[in-house]
C-alpha atoms as a PDB file:
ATOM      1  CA  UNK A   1       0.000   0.000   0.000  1.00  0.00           C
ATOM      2  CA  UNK A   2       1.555   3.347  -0.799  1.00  0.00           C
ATOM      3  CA  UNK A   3       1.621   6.250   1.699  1.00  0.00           C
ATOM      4  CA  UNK A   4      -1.380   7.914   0.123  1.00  0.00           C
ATOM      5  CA  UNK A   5      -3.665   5.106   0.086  1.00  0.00           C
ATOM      6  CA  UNK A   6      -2.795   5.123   4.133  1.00  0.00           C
ATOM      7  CA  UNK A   7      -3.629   8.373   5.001  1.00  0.00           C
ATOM      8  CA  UNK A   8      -7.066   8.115   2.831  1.00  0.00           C
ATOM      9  CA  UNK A   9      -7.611   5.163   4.911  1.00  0.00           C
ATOM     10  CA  UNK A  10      -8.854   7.893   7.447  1.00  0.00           C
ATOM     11  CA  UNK A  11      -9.269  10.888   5.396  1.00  0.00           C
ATOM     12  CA  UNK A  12     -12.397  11.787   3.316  1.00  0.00           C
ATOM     13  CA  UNK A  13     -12.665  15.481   2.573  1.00  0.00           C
ATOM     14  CA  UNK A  14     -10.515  17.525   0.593  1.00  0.00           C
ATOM     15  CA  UNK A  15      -9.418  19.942   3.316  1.00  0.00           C
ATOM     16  CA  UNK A  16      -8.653  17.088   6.176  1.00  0.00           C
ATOM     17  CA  UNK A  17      -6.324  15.458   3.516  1.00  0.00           C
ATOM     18  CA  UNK A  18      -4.716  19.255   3.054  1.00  0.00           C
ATOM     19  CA  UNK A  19      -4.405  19.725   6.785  1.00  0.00           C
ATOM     20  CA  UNK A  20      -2.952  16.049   7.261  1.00  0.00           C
ATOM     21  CA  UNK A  21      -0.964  16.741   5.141  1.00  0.00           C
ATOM     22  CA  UNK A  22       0.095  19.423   6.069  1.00  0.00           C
ATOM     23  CA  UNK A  23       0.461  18.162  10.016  1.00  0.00           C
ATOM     24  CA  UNK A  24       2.661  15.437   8.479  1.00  0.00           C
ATOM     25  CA  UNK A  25       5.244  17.400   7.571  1.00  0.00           C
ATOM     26  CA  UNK A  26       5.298  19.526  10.562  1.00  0.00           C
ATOM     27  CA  UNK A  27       5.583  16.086  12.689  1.00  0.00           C
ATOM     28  CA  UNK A  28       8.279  14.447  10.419  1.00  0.00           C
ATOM     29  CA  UNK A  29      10.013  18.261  10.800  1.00  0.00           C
ATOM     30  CA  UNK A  30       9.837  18.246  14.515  1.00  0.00           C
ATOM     31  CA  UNK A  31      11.408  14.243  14.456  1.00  0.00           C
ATOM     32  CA  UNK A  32      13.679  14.765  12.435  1.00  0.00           C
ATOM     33  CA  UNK A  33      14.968  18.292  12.684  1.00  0.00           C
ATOM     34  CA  UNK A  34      14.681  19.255  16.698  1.00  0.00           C
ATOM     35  CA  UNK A  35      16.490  17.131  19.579  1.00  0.00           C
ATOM     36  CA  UNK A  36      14.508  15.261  21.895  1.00  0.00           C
ATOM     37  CA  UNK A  37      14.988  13.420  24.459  1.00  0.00           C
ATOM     38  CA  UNK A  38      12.692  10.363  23.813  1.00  0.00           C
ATOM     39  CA  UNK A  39      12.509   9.124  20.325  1.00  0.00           C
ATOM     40  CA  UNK A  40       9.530   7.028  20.866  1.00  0.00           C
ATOM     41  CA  UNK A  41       6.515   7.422  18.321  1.00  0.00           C
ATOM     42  CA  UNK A  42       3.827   7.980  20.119  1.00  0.00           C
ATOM     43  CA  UNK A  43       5.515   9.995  22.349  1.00  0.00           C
ATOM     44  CA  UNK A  44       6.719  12.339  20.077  1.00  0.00           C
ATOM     45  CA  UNK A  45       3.429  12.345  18.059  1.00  0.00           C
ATOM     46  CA  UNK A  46       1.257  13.313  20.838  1.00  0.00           C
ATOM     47  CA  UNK A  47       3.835  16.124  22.110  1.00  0.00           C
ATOM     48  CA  UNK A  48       3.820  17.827  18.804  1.00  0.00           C
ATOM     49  CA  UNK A  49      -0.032  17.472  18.708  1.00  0.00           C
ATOM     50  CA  UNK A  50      -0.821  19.106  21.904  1.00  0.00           C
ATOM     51  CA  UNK A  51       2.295  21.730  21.235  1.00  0.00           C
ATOM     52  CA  UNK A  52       0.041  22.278  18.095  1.00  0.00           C
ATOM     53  CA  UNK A  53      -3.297  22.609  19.964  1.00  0.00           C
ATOM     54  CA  UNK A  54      -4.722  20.399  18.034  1.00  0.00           C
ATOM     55  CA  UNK A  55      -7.752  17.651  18.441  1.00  0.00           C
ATOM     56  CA  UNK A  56      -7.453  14.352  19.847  1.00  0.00           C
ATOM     57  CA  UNK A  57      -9.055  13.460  16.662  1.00  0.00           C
ATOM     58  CA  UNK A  58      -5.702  14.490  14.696  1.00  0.00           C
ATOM     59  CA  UNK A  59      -3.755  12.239  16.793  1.00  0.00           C
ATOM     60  CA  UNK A  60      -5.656   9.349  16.655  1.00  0.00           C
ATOM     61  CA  UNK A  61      -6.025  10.165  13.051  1.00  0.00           C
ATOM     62  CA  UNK A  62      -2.017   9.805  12.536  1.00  0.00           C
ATOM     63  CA  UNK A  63      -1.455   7.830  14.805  1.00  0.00           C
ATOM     64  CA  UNK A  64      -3.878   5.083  12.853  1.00  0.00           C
ATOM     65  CA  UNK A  65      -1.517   5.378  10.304  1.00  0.00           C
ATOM     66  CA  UNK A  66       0.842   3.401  12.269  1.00  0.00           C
ATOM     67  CA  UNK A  67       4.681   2.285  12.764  1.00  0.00           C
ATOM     68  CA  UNK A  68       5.358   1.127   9.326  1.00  0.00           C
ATOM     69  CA  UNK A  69       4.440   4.148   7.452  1.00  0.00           C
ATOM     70  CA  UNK A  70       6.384   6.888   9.502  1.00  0.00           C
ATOM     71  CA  UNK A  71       9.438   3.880   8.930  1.00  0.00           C
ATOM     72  CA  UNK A  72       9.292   4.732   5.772  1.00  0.00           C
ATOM     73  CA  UNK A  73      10.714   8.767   6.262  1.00  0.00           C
ATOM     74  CA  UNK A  74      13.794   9.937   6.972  1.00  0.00           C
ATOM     75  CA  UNK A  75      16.096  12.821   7.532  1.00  0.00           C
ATOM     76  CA  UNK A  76      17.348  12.164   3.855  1.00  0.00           C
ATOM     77  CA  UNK A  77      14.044  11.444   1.722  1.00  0.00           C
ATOM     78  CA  UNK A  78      11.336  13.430   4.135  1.00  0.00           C
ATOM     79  CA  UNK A  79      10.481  16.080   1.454  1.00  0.00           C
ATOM     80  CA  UNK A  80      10.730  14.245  -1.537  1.00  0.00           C
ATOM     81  CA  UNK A  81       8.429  11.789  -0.274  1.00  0.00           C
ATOM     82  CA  UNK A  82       6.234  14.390   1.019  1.00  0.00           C
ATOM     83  CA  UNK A  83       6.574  16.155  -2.435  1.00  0.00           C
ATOM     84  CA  UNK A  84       5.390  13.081  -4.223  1.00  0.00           C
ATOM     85  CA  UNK A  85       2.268  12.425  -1.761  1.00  0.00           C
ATOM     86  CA  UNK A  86       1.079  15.872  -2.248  1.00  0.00           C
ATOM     87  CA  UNK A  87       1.391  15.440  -6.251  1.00  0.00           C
ATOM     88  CA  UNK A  88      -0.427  12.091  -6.384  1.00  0.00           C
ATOM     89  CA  UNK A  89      -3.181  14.048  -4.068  1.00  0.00           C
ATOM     90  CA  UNK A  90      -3.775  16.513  -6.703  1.00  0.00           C
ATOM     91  CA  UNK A  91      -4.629  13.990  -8.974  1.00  0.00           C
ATOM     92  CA  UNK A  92      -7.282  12.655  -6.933  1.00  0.00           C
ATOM     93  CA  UNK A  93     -11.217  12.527  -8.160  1.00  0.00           C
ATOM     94  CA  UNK A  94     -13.184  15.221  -5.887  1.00  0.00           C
ATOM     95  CA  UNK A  95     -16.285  14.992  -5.361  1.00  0.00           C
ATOM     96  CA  UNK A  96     -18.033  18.383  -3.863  1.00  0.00           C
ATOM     97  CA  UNK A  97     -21.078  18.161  -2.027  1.00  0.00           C
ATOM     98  CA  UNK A  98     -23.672  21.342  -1.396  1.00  0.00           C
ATOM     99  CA  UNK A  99     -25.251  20.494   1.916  1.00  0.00           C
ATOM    100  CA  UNK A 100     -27.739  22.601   3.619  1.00  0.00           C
ATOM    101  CA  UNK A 101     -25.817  22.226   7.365  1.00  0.00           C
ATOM    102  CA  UNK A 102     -22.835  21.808   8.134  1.00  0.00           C
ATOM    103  CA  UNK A 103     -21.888  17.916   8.263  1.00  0.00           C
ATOM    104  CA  UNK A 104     -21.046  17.297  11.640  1.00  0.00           C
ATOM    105  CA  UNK A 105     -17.676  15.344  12.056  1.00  0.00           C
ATOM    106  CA  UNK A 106     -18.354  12.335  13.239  1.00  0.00           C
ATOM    107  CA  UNK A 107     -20.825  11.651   9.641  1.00  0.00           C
ATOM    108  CA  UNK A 108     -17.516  12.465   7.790  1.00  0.00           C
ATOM    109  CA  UNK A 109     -16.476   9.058   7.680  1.00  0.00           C
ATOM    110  CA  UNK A 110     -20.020   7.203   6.669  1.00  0.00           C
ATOM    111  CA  UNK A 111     -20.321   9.671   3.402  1.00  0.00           C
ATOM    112  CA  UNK A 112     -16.845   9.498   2.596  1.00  0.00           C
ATOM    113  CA  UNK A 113     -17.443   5.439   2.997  1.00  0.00           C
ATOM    114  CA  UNK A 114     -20.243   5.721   1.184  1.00  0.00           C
ATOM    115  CA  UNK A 115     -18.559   7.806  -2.017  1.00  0.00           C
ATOM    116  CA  UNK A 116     -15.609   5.179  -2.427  1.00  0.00           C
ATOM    117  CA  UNK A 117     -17.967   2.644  -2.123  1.00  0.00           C
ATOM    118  CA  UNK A 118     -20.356   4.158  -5.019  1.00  0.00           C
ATOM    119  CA  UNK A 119     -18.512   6.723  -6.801  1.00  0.00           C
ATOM    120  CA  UNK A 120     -14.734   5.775  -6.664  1.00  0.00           C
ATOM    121  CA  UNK A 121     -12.525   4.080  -4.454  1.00  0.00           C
ATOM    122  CA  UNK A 122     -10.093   7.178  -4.282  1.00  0.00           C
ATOM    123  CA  UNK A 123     -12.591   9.851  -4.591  1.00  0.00           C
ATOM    124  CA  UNK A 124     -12.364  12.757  -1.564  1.00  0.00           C
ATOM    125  CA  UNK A 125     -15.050  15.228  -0.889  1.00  0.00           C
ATOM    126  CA  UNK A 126     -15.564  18.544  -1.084  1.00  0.00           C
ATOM    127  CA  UNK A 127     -18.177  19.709   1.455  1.00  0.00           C
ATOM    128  CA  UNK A 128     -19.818  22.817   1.070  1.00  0.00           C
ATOM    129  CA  UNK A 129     -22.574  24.522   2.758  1.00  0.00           C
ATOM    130  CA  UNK A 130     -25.693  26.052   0.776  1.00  0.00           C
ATOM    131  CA  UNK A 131     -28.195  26.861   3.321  1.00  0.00           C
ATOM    132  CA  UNK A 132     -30.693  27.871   0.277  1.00  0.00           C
ATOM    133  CA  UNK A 133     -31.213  23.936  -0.770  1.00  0.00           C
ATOM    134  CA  UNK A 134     -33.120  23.561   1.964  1.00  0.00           C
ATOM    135  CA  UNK A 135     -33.217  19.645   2.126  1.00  0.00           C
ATOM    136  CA  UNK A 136     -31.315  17.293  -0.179  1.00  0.00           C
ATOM    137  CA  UNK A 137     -27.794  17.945  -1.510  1.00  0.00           C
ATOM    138  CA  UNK A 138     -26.300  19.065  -4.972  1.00  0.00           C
ATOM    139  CA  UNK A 139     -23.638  17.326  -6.242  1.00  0.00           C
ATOM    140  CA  UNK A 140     -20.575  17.923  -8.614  1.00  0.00           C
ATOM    141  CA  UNK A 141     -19.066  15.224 -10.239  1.00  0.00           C
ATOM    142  CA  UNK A 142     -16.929  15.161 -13.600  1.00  0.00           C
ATOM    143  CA  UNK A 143     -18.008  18.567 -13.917  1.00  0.00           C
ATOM    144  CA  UNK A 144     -21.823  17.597 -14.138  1.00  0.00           C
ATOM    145  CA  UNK A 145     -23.569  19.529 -11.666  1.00  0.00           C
ATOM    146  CA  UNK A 146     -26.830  17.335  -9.970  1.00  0.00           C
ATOM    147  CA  UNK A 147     -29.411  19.147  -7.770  1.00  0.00           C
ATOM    148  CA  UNK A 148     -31.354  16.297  -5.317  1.00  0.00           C
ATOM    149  CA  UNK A 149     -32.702  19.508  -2.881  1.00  0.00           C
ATOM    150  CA  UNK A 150     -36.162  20.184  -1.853  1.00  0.00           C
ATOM    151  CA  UNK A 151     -35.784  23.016  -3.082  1.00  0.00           C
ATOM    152  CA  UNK A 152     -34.990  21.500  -6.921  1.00  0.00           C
ATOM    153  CA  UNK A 153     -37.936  19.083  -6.351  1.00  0.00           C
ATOM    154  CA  UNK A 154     -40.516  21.843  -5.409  1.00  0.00           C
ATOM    155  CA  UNK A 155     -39.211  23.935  -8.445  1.00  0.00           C
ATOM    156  CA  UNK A 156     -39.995  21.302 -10.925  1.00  0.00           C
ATOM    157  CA  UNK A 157     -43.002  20.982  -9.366  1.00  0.00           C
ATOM    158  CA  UNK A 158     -44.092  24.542  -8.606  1.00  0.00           C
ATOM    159  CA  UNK A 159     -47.418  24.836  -9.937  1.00  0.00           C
ATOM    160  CA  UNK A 160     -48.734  21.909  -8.337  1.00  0.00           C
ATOM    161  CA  UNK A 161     -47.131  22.911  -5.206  1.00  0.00           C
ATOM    162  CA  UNK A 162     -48.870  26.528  -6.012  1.00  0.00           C
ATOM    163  CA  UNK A 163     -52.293  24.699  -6.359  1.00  0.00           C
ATOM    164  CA  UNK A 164     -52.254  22.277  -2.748  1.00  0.00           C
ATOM    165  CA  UNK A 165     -51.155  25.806  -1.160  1.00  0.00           C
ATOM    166  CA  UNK A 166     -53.686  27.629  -2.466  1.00  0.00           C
ATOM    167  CA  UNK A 167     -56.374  24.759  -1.625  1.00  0.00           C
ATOM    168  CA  UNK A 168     -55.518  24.523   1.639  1.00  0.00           C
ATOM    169  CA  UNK A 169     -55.684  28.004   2.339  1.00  0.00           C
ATOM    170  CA  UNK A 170     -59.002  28.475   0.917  1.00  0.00           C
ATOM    171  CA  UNK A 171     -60.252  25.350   2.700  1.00  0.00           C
ATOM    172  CA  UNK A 172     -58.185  26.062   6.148  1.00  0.00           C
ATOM    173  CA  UNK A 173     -61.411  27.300   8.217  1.00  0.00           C
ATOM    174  CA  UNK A 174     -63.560  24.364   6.597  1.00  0.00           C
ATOM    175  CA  UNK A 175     -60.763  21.720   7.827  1.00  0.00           C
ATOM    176  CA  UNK A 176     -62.070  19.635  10.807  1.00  0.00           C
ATOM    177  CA  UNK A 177     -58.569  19.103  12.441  1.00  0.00           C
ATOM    178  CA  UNK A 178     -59.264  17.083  15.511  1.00  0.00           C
ATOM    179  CA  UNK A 179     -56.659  16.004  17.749  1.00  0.00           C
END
């Protein structure tokens, strides 16, 4: 498995894979390129994370990526492996998503499960918030735009929507609601 295929092992959405990516080579920096006095892993790992302020959830994120793939940096090769990682992520099928909320974190992983599993095995999301949809999503893939939104749906269907509106309102005191 090649280092990219690890770290989307855990990563869905364009901007986690930036940031990881990004936290990567600040780690690798701080392991390689500042003295320490214990050169264990996990130590080192979770120093630089809370030196960083970051989540827990970054930790655990690199930290899933385990022993074998940090074994595979060093002093000598660091950037150009980085270099390369970051090139093959550019080439990577994106998906962007127009969602009217903001997806909370812990559904990242199901849709980004659920888009390798249906769209590509590779593909990483872009998630974007368009509070006008009202329900649904819009999606961009391969440059073809796709509205699945409430709002789409009762556009297409406007003058029928129109017509139940204006029959219930002219109806509303003749409606027997009982509870």
């Amino acid at each position: 498995m090649n280092l990219l295929e690890t770290i989307l092992g855990n990563t869905y959405t364009k901007t986690d894979l930036q940031h990881r990516v990004t936290l990567l080579r600040e780690f690798l920096e701080y392991q390689f390129f500042k003295p320490h006095d214990k050169v264990n892993l996990v130590y080192l790992l979770n120093e630089f994370i809370n030196t960083k302020g970051e989540l827990r959830d970054e930790f655990n994120a690199l930290m899933a990526w385990d022993f074998s793939f940090y074994s595979q940096f060093n002093k000598e090769n660091v950037y150009n492996v980085l270099e390369q990682i970051e090139k093959e992520s550019e080439k990577l099928p994106v998906v962007t998503i127009y969602l009217p909320f903001v997806l909370p974190i812990f559904e990242t992983p199901k849709l980004g499960n659920w888009l390798r599993k249906n769209i590509a095995s590779n593909v990483i999301a872009e998630i974007k918030t368009d509070a006008t949809l009202i329900g649904g999503c819009s999606v961009v893939w391969n440059g073809e735009y796709r509205d699945f939104s409430l709002r789409s749906r009762m556009g297409k269907h406007k003058g029928t929507v129109k017509k139940i509106l204006t029959d219930y309102i002219e109806n509303k005191d003749k409606i027997d609601i009982k509870l």
